[in-house]
PDB file of N, CA and C in Angstrom:
ATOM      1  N   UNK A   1     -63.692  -0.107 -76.879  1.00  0.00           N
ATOM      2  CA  UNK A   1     -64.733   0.151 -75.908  1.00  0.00           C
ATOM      3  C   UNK A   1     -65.654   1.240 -76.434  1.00  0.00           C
ATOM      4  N   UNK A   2     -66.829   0.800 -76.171  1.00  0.00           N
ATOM      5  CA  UNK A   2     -67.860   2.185 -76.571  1.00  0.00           C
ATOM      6  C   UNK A   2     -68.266   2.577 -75.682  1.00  0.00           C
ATOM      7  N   UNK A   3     -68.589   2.333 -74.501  1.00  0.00           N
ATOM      8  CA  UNK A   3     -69.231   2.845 -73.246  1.00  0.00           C
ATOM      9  C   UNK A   3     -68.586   2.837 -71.863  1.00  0.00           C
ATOM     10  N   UNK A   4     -68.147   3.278 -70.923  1.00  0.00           N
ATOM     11  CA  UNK A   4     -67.220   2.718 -69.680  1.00  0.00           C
ATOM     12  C   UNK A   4     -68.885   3.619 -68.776  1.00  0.00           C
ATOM     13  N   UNK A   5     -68.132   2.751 -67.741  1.00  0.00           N
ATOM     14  CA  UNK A   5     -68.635   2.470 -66.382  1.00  0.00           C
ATOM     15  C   UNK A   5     -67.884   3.060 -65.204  1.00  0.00           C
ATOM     16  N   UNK A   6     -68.105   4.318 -65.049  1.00  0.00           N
ATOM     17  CA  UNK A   6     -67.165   4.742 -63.800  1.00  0.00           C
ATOM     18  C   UNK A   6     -67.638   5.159 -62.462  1.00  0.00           C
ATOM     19  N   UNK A   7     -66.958   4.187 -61.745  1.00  0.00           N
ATOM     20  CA  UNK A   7     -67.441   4.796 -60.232  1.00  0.00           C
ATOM     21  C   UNK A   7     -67.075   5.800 -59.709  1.00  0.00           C
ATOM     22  N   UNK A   8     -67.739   6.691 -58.237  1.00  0.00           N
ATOM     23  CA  UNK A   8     -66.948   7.495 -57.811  1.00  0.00           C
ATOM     24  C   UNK A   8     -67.985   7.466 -56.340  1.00  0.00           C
ATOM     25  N   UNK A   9     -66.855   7.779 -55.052  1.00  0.00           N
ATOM     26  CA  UNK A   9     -67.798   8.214 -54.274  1.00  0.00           C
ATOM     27  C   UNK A   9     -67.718   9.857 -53.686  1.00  0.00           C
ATOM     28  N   UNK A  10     -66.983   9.910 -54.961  1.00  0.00           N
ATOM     29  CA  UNK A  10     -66.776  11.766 -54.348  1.00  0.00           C
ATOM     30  C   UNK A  10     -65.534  12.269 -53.764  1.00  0.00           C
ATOM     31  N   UNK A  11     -64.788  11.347 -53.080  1.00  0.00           N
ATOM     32  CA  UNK A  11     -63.865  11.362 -52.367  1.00  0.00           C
ATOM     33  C   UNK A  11     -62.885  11.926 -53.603  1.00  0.00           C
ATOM     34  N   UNK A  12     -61.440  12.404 -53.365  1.00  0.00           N
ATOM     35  CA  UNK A  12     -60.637  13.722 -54.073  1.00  0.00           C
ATOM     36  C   UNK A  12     -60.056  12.696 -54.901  1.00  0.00           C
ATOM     37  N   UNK A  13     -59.733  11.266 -54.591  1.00  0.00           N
ATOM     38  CA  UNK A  13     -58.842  10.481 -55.362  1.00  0.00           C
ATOM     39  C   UNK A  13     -60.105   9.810 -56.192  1.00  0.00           C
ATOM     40  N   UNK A  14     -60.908   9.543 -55.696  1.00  0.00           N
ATOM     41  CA  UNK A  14     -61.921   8.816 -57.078  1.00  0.00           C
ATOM     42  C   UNK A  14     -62.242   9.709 -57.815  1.00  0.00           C
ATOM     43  N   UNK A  15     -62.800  10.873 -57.577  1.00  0.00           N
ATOM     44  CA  UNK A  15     -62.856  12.226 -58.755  1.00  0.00           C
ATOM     45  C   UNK A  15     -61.151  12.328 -59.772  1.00  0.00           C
ATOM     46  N   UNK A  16     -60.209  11.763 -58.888  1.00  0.00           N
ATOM     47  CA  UNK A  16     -59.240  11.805 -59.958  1.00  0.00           C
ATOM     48  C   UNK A  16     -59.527  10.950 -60.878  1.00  0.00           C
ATOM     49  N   UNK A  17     -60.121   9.819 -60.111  1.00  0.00           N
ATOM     50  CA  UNK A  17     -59.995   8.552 -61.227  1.00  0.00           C
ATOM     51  C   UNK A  17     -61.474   9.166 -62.314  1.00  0.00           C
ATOM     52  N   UNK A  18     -62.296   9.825 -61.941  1.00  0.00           N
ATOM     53  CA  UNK A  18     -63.626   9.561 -62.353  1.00  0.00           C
ATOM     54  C   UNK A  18     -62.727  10.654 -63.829  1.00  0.00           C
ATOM     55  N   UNK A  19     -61.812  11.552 -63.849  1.00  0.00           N
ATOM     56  CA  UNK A  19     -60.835  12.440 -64.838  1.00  0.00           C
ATOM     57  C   UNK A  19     -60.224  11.697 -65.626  1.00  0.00           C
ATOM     58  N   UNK A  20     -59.881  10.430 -65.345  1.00  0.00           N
ATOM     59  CA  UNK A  20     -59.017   9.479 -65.937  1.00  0.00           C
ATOM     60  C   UNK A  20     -59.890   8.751 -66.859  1.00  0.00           C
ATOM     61  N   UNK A  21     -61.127   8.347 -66.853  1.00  0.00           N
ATOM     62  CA  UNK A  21     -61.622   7.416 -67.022  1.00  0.00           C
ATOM     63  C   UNK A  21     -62.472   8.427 -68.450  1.00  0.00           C
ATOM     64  N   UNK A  22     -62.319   9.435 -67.712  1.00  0.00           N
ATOM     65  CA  UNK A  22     -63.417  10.598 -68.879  1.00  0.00           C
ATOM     66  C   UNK A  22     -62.333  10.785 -70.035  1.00  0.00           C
ATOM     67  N   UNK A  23     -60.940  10.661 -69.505  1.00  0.00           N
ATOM     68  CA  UNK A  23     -59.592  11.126 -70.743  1.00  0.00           C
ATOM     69  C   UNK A  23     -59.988   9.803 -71.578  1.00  0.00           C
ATOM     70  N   UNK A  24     -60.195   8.365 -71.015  1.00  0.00           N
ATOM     71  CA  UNK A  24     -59.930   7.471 -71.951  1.00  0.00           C
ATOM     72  C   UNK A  24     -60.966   7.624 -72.762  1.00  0.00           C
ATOM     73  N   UNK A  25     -62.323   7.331 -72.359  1.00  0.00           N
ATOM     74  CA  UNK A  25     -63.705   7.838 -72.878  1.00  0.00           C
ATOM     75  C   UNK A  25     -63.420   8.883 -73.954  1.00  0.00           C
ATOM     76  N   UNK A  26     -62.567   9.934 -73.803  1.00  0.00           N
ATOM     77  CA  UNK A  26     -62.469  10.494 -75.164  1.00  0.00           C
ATOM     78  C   UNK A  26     -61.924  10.485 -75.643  1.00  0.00           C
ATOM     79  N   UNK A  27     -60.511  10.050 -75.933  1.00  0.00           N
ATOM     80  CA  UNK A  27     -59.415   9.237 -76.502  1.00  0.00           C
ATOM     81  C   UNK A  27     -60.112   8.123 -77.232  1.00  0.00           C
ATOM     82  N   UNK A  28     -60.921   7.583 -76.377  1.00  0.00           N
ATOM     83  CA  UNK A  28     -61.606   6.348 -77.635  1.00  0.00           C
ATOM     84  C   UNK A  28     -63.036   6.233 -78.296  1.00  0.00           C
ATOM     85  N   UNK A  29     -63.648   7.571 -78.103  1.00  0.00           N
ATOM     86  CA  UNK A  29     -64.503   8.014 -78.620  1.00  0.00           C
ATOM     87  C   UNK A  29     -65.712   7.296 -77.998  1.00  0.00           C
ATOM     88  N   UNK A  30     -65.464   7.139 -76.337  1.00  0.00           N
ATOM     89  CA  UNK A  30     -66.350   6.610 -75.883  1.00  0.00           C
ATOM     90  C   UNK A  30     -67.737   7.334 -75.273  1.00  0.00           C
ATOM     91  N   UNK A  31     -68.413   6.550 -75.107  1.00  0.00           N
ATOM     92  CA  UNK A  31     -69.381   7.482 -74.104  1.00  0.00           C
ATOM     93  C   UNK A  31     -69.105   6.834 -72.562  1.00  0.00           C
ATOM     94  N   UNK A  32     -69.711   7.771 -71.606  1.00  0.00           N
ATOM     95  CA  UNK A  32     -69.151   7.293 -69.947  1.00  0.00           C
ATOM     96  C   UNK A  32     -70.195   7.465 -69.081  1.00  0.00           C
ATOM     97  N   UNK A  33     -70.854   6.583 -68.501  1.00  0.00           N
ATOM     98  CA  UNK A  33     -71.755   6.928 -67.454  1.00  0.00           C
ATOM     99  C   UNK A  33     -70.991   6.319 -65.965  1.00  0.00           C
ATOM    100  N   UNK A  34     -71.342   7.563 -65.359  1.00  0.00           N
ATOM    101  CA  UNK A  34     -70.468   7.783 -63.591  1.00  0.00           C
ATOM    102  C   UNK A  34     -71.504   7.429 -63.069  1.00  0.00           C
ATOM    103  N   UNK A  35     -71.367   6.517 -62.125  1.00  0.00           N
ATOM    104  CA  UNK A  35     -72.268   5.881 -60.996  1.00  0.00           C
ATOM    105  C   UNK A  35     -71.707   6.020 -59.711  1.00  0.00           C
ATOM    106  N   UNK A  36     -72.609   6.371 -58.550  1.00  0.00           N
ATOM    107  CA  UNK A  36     -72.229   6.424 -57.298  1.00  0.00           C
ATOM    108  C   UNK A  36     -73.189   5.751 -56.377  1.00  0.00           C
ATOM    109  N   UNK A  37     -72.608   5.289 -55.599  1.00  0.00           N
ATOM    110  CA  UNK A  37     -73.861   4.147 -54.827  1.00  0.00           C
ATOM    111  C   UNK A  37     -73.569   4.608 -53.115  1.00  0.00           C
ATOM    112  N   UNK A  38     -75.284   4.723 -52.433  1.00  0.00           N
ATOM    113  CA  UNK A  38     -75.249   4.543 -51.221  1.00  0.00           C
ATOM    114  C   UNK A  38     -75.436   3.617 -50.518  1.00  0.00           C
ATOM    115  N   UNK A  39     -74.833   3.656 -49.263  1.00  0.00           N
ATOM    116  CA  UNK A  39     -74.999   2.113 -48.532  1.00  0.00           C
ATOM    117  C   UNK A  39     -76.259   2.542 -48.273  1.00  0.00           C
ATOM    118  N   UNK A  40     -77.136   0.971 -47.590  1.00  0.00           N
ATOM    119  CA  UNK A  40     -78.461   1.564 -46.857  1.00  0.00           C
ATOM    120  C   UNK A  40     -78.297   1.652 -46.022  1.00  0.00           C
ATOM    121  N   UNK A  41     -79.410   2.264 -45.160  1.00  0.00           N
ATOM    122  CA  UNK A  41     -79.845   2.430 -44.019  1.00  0.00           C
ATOM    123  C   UNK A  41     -79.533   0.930 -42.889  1.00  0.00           C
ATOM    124  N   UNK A  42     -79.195   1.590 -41.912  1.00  0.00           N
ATOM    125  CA  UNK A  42     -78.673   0.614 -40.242  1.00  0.00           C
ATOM    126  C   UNK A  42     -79.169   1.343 -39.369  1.00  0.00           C
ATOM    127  N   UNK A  43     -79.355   0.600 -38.599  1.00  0.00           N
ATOM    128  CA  UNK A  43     -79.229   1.107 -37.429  1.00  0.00           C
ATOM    129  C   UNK A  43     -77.606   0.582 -36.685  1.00  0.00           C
ATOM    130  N   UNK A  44     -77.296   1.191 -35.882  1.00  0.00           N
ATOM    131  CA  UNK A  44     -76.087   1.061 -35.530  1.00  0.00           C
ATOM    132  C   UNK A  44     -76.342   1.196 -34.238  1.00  0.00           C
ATOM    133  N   UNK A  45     -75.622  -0.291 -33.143  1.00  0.00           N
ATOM    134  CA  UNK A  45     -76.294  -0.307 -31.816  1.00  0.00           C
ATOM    135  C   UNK A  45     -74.603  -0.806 -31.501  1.00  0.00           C
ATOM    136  N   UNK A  46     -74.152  -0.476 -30.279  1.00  0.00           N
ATOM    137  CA  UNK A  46     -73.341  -0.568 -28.830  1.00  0.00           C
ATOM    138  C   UNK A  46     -73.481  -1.007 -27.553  1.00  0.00           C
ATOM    139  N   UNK A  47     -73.587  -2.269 -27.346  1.00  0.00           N
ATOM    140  CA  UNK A  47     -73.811  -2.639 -25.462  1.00  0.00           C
ATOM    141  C   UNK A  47     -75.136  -1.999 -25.427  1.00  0.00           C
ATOM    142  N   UNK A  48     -75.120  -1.684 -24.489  1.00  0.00           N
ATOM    143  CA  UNK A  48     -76.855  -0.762 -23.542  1.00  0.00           C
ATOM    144  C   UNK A  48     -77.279   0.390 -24.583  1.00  0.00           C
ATOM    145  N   UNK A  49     -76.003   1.018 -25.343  1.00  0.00           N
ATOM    146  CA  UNK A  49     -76.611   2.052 -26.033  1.00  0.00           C
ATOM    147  C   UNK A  49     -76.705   1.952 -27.440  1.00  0.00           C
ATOM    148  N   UNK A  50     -77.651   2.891 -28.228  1.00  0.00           N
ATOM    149  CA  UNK A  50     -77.742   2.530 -29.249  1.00  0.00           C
ATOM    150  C   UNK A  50     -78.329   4.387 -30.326  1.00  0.00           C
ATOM    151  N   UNK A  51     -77.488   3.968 -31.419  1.00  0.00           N
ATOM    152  CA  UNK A  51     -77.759   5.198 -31.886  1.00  0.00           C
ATOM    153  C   UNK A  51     -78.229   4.920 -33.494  1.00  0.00           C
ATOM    154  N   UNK A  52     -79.480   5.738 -33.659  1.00  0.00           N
ATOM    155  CA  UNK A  52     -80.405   5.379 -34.746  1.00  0.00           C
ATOM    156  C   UNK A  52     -80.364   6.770 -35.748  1.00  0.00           C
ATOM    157  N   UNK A  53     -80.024   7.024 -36.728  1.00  0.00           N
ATOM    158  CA  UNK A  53     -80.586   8.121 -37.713  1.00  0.00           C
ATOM    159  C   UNK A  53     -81.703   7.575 -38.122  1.00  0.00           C
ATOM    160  N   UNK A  54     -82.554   8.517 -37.960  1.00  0.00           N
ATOM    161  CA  UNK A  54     -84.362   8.398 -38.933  1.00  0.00           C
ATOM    162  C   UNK A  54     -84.002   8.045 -40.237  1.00  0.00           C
ATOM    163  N   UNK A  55     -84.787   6.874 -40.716  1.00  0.00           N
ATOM    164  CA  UNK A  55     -84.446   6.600 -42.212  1.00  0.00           C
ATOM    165  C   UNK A  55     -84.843   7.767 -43.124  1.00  0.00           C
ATOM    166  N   UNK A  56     -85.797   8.597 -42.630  1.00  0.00           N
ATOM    167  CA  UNK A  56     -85.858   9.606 -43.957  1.00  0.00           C
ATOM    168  C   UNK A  56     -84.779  10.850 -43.723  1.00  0.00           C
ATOM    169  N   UNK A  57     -84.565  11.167 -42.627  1.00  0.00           N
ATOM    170  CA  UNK A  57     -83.113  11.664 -42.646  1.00  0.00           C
ATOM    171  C   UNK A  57     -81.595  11.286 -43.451  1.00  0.00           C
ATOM    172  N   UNK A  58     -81.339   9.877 -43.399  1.00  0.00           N
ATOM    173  CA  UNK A  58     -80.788   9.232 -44.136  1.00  0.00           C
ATOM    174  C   UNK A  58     -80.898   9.473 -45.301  1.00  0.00           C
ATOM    175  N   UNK A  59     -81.966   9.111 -45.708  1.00  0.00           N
ATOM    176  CA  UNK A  59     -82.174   8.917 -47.424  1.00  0.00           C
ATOM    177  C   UNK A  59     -82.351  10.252 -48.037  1.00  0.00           C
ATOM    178  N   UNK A  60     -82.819  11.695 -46.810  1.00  0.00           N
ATOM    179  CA  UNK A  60     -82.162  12.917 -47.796  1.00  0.00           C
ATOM    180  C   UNK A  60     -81.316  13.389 -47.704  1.00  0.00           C
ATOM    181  N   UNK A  61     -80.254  12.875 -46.847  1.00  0.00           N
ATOM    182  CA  UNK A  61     -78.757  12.926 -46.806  1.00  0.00           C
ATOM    183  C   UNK A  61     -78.209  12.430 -47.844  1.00  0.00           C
ATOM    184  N   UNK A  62     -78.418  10.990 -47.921  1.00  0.00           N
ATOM    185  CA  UNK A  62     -77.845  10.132 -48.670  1.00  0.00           C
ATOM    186  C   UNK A  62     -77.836  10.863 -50.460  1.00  0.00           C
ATOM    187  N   UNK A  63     -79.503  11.117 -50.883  1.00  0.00           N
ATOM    188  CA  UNK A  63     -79.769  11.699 -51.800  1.00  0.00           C
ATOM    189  C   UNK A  63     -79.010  12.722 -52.150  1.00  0.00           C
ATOM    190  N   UNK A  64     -78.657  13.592 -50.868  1.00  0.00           N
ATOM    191  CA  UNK A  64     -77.461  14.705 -51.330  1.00  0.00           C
ATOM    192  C   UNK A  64     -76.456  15.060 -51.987  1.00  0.00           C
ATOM    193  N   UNK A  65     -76.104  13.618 -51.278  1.00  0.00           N
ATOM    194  CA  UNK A  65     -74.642  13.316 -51.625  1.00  0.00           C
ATOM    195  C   UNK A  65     -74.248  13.118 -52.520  1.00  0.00           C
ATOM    196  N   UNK A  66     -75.019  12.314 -52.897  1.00  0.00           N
ATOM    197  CA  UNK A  66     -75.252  11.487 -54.667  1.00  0.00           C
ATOM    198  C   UNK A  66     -75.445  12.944 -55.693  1.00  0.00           C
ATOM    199  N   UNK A  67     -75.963  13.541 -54.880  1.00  0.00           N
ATOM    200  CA  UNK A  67     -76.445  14.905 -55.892  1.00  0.00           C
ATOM    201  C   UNK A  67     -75.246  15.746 -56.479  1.00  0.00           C
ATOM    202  N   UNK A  68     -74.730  15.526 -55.206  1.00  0.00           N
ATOM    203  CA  UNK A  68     -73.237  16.516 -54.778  1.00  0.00           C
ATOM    204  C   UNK A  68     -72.104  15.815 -55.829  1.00  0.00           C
ATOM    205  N   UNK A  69     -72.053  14.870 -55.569  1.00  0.00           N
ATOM    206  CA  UNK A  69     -71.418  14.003 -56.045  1.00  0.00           C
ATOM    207  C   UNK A  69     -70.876  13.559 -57.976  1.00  0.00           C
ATOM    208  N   UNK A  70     -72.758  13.624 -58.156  1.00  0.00           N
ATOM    209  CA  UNK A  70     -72.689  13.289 -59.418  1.00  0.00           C
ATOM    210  C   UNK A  70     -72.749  14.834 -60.108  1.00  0.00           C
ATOM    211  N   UNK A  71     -72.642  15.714 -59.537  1.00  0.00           N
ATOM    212  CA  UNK A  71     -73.009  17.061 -60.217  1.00  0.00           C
ATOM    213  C   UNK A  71     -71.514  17.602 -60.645  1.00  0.00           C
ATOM    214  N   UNK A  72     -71.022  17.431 -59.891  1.00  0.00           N
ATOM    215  CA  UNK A  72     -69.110  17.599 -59.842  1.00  0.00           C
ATOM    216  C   UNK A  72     -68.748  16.619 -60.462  1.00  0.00           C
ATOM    217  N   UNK A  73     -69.093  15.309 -61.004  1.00  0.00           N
ATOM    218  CA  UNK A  73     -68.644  14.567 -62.120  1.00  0.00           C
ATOM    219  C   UNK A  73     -69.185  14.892 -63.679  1.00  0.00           C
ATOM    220  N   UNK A  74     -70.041  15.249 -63.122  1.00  0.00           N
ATOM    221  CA  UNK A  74     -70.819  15.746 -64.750  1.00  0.00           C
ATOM    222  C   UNK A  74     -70.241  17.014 -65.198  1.00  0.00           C
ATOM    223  N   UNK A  75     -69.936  18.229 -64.592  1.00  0.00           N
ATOM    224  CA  UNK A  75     -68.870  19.466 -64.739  1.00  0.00           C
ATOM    225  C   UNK A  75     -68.162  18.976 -65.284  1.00  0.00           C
ATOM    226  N   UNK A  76     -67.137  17.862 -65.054  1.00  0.00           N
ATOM    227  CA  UNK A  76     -65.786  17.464 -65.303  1.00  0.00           C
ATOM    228  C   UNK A  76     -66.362  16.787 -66.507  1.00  0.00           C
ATOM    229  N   UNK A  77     -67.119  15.898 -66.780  1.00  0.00           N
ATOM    230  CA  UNK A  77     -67.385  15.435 -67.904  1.00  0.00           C
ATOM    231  C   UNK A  77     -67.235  16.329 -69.329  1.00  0.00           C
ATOM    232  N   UNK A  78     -68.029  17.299 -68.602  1.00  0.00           N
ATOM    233  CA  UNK A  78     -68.355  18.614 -69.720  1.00  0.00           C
ATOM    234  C   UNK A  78     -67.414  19.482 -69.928  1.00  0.00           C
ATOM    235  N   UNK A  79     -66.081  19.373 -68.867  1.00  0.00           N
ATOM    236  CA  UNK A  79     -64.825  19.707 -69.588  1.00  0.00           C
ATOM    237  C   UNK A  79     -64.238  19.458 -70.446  1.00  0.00           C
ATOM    238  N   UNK A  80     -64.322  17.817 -70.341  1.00  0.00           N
ATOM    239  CA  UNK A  80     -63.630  16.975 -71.189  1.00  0.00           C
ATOM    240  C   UNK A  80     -64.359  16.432 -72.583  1.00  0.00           C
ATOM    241  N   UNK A  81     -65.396  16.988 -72.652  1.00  0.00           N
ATOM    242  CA  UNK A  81     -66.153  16.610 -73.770  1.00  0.00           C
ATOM    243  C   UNK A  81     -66.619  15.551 -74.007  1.00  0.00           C
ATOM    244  N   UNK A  82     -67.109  15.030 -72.635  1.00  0.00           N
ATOM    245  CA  UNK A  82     -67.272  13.689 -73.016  1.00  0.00           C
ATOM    246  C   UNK A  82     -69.258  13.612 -72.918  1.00  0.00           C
TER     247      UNK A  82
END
């Protein structure tokens, strides 16, 4: 393998895996790009009621996360030398 593909959504057990995936990556002299994906935007409705987040609220949430996310995988990357 020369390149892997690793997901993560941040959560404590995929950051384990996103560690695992960076050990093999350098064990096989790979390179590794970490990807994290947001769902889109819903609205989300109930009987009579209905509850909406503003899509641009969303999407600089969402953006956050991803930020948050991929910034704490890239640290770990740069532990591991990958």
């Amino acid at each position: 393998y020369k390149h892997l593909l690793i997901p993560t959504d941040g959560s404590d057990v995929s950051m384990k895996g996103v560690e695992q995936g960076l050990a093999l990556a350098k064990a096989l002299g790979a390179r590794a790009t970490i990807v994290t994906v947001s769902e889109p935007w819903v609205t989300i409705a109930t009987g009579e009621m209905g509850l909406a987040v503003p899509p641009d609220d969303y999407a600089r949430s969402a953006a956050a996360n991803a930020d948050d996310t991929l910034a704490k995988a890239r640290k770990l990357a740069e532990a591991a030398g990958v």
